[in-house]
C-alpha atoms as a PDB file:
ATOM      1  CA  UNK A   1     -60.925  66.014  45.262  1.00  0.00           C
ATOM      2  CA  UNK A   2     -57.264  65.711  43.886  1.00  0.00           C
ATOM      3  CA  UNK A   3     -56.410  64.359  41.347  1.00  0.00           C
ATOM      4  CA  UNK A   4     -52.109  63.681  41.415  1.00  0.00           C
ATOM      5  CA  UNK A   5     -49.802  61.739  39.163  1.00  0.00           C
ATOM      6  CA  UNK A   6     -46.372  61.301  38.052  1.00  0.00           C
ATOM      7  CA  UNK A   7     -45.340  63.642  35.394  1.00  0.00           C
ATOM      8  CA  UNK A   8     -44.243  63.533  31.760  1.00  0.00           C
ATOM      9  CA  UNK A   9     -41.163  61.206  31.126  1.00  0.00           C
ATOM     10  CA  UNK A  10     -39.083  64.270  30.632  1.00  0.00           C
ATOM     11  CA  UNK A  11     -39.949  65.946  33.834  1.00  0.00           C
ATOM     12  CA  UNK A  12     -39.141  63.157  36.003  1.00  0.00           C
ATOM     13  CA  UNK A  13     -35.706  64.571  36.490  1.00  0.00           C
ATOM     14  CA  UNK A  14     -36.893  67.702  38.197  1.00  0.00           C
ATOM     15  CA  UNK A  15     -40.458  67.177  38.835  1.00  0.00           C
ATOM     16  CA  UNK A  16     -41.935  64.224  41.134  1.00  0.00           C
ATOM     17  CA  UNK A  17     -45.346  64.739  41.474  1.00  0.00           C
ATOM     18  CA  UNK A  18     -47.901  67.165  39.636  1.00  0.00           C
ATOM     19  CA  UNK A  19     -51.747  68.114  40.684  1.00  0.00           C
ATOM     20  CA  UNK A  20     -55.014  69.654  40.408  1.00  0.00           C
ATOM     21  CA  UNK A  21     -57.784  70.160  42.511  1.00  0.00           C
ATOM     22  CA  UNK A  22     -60.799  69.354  41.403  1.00  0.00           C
ATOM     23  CA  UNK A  23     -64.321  71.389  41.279  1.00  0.00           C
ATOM     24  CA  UNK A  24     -63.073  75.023  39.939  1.00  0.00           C
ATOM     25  CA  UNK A  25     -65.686  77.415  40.068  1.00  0.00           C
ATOM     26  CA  UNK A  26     -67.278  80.366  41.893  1.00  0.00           C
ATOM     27  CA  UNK A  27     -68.457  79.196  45.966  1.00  0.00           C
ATOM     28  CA  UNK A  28     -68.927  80.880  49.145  1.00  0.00           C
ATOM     29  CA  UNK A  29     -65.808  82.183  51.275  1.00  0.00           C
ATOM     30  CA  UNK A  30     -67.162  79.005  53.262  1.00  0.00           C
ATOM     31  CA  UNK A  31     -65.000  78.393  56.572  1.00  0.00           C
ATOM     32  CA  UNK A  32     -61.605  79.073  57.434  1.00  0.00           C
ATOM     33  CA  UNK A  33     -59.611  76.097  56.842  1.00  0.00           C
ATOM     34  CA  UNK A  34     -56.290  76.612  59.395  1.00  0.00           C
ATOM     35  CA  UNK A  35     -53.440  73.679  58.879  1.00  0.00           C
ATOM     36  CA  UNK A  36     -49.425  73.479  59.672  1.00  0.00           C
ATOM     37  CA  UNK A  37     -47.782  72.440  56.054  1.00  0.00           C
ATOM     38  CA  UNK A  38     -45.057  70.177  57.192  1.00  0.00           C
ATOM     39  CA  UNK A  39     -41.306  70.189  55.654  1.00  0.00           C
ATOM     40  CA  UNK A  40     -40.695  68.021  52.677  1.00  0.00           C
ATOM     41  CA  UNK A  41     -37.531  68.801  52.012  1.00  0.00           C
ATOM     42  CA  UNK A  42     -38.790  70.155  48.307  1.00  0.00           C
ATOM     43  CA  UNK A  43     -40.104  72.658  46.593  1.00  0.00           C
ATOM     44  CA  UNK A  44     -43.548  73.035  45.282  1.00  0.00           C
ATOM     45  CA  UNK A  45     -45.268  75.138  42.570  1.00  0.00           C
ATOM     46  CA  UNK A  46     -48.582  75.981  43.202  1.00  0.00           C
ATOM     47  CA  UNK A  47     -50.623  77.888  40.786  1.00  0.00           C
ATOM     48  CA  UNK A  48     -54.495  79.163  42.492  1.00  0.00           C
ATOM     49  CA  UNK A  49     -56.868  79.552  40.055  1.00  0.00           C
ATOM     50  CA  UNK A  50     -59.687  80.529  42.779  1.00  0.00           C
ATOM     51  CA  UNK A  51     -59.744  84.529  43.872  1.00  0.00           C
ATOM     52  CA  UNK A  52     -59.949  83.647  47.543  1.00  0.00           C
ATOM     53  CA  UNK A  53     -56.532  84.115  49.054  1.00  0.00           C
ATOM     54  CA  UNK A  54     -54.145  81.558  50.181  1.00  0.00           C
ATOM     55  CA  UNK A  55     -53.063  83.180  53.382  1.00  0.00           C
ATOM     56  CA  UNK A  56     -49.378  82.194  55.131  1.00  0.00           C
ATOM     57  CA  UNK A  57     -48.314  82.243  58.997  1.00  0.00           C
ATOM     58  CA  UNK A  58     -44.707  82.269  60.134  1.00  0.00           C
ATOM     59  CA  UNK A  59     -45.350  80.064  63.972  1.00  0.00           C
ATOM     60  CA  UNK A  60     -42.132  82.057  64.809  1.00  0.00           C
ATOM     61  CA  UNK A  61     -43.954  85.367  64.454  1.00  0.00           C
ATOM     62  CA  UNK A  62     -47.102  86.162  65.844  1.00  0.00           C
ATOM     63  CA  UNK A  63     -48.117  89.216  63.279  1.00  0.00           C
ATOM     64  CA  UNK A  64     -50.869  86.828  62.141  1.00  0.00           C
ATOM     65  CA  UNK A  65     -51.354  85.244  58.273  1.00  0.00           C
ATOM     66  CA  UNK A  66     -50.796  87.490  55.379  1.00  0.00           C
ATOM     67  CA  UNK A  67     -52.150  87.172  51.750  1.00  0.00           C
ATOM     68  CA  UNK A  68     -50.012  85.476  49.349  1.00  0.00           C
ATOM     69  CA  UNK A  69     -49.821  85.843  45.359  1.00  0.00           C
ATOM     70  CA  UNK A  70     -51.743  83.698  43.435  1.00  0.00           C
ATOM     71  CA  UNK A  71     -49.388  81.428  41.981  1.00  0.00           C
ATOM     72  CA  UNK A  72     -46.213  81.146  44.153  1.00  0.00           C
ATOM     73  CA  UNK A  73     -43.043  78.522  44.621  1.00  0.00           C
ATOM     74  CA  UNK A  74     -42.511  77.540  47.883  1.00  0.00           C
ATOM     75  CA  UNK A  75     -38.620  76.545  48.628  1.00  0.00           C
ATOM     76  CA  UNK A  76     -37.512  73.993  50.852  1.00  0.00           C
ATOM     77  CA  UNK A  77     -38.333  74.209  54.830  1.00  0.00           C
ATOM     78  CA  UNK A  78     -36.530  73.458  58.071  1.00  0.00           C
ATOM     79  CA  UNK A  79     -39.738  73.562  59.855  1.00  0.00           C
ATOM     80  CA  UNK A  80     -43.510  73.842  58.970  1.00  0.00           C
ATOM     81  CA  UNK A  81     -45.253  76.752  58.221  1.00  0.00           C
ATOM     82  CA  UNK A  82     -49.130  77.942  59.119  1.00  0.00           C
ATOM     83  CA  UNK A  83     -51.872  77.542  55.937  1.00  0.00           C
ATOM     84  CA  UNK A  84     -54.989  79.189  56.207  1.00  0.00           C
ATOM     85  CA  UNK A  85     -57.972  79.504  52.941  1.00  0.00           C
ATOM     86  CA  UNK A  86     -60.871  79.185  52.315  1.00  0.00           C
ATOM     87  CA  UNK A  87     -63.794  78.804  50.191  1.00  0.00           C
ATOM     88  CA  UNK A  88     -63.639  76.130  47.179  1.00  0.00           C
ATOM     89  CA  UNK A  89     -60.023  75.382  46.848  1.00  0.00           C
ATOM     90  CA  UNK A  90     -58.784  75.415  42.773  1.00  0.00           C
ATOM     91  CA  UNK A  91     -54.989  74.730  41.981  1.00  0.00           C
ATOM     92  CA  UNK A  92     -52.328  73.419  40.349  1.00  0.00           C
ATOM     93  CA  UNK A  93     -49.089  72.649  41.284  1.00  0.00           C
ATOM     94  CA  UNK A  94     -45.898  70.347  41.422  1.00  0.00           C
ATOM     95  CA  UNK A  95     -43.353  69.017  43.687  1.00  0.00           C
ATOM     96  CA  UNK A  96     -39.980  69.829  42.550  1.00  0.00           C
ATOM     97  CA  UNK A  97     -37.092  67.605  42.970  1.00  0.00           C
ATOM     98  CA  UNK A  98     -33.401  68.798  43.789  1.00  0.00           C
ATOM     99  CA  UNK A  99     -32.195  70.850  40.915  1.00  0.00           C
ATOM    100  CA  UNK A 100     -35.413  72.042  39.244  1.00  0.00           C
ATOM    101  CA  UNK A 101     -34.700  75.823  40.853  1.00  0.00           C
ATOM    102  CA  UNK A 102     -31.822  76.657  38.610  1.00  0.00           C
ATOM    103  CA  UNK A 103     -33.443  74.747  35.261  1.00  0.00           C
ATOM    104  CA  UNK A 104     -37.194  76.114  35.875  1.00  0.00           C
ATOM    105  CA  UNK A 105     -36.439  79.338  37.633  1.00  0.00           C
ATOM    106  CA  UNK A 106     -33.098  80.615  36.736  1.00  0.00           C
ATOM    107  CA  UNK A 107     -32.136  80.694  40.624  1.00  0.00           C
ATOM    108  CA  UNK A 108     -30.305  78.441  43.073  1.00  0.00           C
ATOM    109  CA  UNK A 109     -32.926  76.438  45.620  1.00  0.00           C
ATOM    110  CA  UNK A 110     -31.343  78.013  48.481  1.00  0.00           C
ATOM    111  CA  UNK A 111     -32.238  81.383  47.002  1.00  0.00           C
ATOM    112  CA  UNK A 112     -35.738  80.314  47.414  1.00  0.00           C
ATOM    113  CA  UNK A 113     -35.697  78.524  50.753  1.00  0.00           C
ATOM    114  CA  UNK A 114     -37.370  79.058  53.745  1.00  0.00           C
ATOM    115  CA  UNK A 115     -40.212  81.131  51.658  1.00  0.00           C
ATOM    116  CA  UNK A 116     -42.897  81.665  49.223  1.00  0.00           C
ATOM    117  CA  UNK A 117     -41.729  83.575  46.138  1.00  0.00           C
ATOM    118  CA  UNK A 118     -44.247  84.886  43.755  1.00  0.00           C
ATOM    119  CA  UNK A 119     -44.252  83.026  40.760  1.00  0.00           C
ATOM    120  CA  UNK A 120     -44.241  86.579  38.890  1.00  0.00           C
ATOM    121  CA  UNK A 121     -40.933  87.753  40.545  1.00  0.00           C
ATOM    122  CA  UNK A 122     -39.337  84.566  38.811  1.00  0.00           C
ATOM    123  CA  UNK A 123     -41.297  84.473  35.601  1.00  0.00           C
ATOM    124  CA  UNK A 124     -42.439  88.193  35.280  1.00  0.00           C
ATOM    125  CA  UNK A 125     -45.766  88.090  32.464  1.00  0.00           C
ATOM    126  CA  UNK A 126     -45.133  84.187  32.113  1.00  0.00           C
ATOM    127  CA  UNK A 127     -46.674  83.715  35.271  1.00  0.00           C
ATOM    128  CA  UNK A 128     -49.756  85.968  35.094  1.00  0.00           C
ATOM    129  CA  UNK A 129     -50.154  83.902  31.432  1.00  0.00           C
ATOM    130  CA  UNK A 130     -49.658  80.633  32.729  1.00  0.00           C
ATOM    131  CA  UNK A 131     -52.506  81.210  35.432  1.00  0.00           C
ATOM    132  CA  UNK A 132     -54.662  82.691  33.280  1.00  0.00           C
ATOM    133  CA  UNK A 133     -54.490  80.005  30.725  1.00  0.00           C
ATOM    134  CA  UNK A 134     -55.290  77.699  33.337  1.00  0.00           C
ATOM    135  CA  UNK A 135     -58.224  79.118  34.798  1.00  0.00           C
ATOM    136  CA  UNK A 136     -59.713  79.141  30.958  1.00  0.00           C
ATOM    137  CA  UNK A 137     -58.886  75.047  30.578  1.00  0.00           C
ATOM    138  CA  UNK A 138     -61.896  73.333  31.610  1.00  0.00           C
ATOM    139  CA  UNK A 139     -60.551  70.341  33.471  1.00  0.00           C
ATOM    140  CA  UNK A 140     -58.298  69.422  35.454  1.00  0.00           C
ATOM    141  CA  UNK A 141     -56.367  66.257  33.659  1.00  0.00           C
ATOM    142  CA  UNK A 142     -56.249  69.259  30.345  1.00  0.00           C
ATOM    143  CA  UNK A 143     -54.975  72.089  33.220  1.00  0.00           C
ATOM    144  CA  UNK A 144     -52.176  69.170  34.330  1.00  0.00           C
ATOM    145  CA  UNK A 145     -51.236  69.316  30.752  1.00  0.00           C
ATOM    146  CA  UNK A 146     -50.357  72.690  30.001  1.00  0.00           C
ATOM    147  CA  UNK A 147     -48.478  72.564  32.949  1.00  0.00           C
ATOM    148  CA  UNK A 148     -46.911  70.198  31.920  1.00  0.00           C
ATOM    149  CA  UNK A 149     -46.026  71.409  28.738  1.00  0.00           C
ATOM    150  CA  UNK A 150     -45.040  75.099  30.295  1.00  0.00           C
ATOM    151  CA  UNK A 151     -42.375  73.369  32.733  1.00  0.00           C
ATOM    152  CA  UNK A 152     -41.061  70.968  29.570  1.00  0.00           C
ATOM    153  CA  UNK A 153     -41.002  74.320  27.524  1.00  0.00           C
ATOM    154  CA  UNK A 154     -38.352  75.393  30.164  1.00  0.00           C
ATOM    155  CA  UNK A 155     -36.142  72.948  30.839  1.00  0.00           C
ATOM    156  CA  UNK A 156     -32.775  72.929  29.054  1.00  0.00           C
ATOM    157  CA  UNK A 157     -31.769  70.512  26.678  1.00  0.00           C
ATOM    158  CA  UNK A 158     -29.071  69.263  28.861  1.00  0.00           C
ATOM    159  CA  UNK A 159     -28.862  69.230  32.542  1.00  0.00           C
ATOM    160  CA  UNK A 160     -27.314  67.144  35.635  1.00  0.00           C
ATOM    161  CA  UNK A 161     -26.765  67.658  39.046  1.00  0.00           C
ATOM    162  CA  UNK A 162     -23.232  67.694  40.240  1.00  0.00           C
ATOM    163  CA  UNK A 163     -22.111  64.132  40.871  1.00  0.00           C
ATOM    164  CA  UNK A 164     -21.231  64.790  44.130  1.00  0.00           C
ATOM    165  CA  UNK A 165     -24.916  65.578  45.441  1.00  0.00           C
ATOM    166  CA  UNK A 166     -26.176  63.464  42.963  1.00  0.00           C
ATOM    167  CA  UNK A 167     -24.423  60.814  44.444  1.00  0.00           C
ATOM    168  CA  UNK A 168     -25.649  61.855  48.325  1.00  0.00           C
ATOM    169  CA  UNK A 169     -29.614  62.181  46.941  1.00  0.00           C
ATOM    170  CA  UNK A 170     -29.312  58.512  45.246  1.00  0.00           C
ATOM    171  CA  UNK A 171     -28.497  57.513  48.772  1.00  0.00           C
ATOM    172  CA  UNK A 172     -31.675  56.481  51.719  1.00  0.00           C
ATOM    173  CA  UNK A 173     -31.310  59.389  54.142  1.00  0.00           C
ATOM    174  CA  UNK A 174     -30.642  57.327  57.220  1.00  0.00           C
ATOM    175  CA  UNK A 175     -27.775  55.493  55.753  1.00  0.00           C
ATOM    176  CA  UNK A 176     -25.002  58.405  55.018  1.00  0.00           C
ATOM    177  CA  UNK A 177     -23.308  61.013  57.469  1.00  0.00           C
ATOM    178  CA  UNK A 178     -22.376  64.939  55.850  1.00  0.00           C
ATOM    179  CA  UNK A 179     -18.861  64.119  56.579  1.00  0.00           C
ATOM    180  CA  UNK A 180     -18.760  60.786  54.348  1.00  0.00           C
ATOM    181  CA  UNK A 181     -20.314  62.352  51.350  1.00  0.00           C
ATOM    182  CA  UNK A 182     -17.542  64.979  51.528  1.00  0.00           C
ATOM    183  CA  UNK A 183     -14.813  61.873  51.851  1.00  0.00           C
ATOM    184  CA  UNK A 184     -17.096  60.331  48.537  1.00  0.00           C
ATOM    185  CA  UNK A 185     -17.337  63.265  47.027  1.00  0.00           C
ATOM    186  CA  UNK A 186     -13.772  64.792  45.878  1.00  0.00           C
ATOM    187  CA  UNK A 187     -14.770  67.978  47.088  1.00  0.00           C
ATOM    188  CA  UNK A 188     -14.148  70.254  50.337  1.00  0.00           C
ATOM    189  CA  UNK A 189     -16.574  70.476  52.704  1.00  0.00           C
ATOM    190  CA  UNK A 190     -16.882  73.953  52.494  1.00  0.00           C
ATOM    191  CA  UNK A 191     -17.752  73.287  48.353  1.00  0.00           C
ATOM    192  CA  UNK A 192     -19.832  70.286  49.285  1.00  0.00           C
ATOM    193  CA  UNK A 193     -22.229  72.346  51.520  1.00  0.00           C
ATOM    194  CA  UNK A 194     -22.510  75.245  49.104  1.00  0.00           C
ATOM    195  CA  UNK A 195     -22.896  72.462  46.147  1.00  0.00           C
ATOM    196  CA  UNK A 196     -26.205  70.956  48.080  1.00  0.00           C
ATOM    197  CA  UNK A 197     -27.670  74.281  49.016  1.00  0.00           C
ATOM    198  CA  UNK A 198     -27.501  75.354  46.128  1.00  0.00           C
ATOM    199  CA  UNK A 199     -29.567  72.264  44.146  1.00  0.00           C
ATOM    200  CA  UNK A 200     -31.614  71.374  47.389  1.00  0.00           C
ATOM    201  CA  UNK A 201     -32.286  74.428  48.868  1.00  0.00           C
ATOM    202  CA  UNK A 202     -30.794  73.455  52.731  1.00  0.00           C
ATOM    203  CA  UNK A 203     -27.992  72.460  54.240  1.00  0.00           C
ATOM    204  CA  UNK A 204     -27.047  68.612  54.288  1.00  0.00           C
ATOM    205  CA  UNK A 205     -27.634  68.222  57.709  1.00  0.00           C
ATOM    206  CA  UNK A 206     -30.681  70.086  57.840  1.00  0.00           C
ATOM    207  CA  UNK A 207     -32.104  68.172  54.420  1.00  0.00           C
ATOM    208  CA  UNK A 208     -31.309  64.899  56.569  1.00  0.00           C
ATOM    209  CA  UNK A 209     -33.147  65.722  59.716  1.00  0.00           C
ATOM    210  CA  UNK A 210     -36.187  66.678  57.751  1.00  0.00           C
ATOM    211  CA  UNK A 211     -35.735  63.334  55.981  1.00  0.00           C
ATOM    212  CA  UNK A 212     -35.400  61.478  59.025  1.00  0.00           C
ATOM    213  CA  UNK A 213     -38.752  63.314  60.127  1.00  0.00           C
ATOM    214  CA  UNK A 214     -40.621  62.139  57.191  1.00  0.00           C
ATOM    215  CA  UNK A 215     -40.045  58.353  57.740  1.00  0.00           C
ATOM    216  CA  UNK A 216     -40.972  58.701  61.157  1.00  0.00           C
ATOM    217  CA  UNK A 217     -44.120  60.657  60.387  1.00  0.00           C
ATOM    218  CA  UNK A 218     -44.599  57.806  57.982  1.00  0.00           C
ATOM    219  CA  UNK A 219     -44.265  55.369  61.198  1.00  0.00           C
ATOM    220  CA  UNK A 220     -46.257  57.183  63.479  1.00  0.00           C
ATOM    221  CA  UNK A 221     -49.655  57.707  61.681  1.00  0.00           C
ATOM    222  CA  UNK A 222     -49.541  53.984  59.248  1.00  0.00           C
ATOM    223  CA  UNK A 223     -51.117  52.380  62.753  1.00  0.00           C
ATOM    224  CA  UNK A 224     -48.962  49.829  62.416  1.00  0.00           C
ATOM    225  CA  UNK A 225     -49.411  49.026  66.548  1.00  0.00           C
ATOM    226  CA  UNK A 226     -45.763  50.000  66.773  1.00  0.00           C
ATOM    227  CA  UNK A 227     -45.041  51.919  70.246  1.00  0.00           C
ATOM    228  CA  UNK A 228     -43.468  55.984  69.783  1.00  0.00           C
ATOM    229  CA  UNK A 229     -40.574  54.193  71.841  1.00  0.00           C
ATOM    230  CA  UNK A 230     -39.875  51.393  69.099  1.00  0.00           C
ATOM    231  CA  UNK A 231     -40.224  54.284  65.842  1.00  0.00           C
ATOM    232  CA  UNK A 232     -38.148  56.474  67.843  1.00  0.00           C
ATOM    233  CA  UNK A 233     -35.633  53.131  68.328  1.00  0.00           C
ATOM    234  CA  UNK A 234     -35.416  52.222  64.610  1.00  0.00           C
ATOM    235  CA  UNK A 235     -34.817  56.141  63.571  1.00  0.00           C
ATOM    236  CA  UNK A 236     -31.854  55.984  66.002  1.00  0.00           C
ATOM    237  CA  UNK A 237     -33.129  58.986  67.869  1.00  0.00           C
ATOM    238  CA  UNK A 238     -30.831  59.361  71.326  1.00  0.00           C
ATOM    239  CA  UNK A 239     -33.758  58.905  73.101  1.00  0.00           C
ATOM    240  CA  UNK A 240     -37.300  59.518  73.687  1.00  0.00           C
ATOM    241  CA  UNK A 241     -37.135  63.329  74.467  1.00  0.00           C
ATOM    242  CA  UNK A 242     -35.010  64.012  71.226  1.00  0.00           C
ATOM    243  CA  UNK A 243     -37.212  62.429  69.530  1.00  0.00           C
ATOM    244  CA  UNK A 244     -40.421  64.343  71.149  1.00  0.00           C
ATOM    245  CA  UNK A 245     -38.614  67.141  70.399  1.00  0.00           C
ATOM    246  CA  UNK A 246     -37.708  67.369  67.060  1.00  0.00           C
ATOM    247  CA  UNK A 247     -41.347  65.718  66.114  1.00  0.00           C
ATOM    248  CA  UNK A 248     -42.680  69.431  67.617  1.00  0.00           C
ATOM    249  CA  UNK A 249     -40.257  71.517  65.972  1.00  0.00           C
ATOM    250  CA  UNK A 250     -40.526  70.261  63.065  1.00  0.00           C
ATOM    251  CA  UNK A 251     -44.542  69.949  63.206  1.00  0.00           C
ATOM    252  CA  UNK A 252     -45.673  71.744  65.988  1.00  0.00           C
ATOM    253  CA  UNK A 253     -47.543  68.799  67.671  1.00  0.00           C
ATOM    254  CA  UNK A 254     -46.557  65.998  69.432  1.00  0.00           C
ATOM    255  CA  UNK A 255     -46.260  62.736  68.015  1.00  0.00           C
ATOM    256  CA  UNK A 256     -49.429  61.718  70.483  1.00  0.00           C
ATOM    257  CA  UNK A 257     -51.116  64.426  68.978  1.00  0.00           C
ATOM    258  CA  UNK A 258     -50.315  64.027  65.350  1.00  0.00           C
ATOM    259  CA  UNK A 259     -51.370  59.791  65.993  1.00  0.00           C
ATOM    260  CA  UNK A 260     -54.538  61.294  67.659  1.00  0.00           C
ATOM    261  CA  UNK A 261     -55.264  63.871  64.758  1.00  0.00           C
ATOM    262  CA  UNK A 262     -54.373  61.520  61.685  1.00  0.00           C
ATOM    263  CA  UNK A 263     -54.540  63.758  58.843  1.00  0.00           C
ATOM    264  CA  UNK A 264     -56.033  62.366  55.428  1.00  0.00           C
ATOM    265  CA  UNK A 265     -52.709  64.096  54.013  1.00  0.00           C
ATOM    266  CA  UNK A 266     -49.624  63.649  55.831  1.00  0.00           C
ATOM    267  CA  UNK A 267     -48.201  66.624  55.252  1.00  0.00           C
ATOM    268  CA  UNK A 268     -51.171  68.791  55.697  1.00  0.00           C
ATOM    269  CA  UNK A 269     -52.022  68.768  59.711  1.00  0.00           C
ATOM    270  CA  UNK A 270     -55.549  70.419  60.397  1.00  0.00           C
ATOM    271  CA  UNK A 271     -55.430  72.609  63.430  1.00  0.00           C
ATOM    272  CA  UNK A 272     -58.053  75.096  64.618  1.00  0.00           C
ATOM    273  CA  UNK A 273     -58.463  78.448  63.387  1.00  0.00           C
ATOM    274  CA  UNK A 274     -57.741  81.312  65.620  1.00  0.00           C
ATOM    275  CA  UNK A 275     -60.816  83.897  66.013  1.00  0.00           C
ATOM    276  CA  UNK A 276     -59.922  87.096  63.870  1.00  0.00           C
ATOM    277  CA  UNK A 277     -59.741  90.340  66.236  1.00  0.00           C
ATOM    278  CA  UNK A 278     -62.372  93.027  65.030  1.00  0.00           C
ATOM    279  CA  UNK A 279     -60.781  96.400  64.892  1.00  0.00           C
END
């Protein structure tokens, strides 16, 4: 069980959503647990309190999951990304909204996109601290707290995004084009693109179509009754195939097959675990 809520007032800002898992303890290794983490467009902070191994796949690669560090940030994705753990799961964590990279981490989001940074190489002893400080607390509404109050503890005393990308975020993603934020903005394009990197962690175009994907995921597994053809309709998708197609890229099922699956968490798509070769 999770348990998930907004954060502190003064976290809102940067921070959307913070968690824990419930039910920390010792447990068997258990099964594998294999699932495709699907883009969000954020970041996410995820501290493991368990000594089991949260293992990561690039689908682009096939040299198989490798071991990650405890407590990690994941930057934003273009595409998902392969999850495999298991035994009894114990973490905390937080979504980050645009602009928490620089204030929390002392880095620009595009710096940390497209990967999982140790928490360590960013914090150095902070991190190992932090973790161990959590795995100590005895619940998990007291572990949300110190987290809490460690991300607070960072956060400087004044801090905005640039109005031009603030203005672009503020905006629904289906209802703005790259090239009329740049005519809002006051800025080159050139400056514009670097700008939103640099607080998002991808480009504008890229940030969109993951957007874009997210509302139709949304669409697709509410079972609503509404056909793939009328979702792919209202996201003004070209047509059918497009639409087919960016739903795999971006998930690595089709939308059948994501409708057919219908994960408990939207972003977290259970798939089968591959057999591990002996030798």
């Amino acid at each position: 069980m999770t348990l998930q809520r907004l954060p502190m007032p003064a976290l809102r800002p940067f921070v959307a959503l913070v968690w824990a898992s419930e039910g920390c303890g010792s447990g068997d290794a258990g099964e594998t647990v294999r699932e495709h983490a699907l883009p969000t467009g954020m970041m996410h902070l995820v501290l493991r309190l368990t000594d089991t191994p949260l293992r990561i796949a690039d689908p682009r690669h096939h040299d198989g999951a490798q071991p990650m560090a405890a407590a990690l940030v994941g930057g934003a994705r273009s595409g998902f990304y392969v999850r495999e753990f298991s035994g009894r799961a114990c973490s905390v964590g937080a979504v980050l909204r645009p602009g928490a990279a620089q204030c929390l981490f002392g880095t620009s989001a595009h710096e940390l996109a497209e990967r999982h940074t140790p928490l360590e190489d960013l914090w150095g002893a902070g991190a190992r601290s932090l973790r161990l400080r959590l795995q100590e607390t005895p619940n998990a509404h007291d572990r949300l707290a110190l987290l809490e109050v460690v991300l607070s503890a960072r956060l400087p005393r004044l801090r905005g995004l640039h109005p031009a990308v603030a203005s672009a975020l503020a905006e629904r993603p289906g209802t703005w084009s790259v090239g009329e934020a740049v005519r809002r903005s006051g800025v080159s394009h050139r400056r514009f693109i670097a700008l939103f990197k640099e607080t998002v962690g991808l480009p504008p175009k890229t940030w969109l179509r993951v957007q874009r994907f997210q509302q139709v995921m949304a669409a697709v597994g509410q079972g609503t009754g509404a056909s793939l053809a009328e979702i792919a309709l209202d996201a003004c998708y070209s047509d059918q195939s497009h639409f087919n197609r960016d739903f795999l890229a971006l998930s690595g099922v089709t939308p059948q097959a994501y409708r057919r699956i219908s994960p408990d968490e939207r972003n977290h798509l259970p798939v089968p675990a591959r057999p591990r070769s002996i030798g």
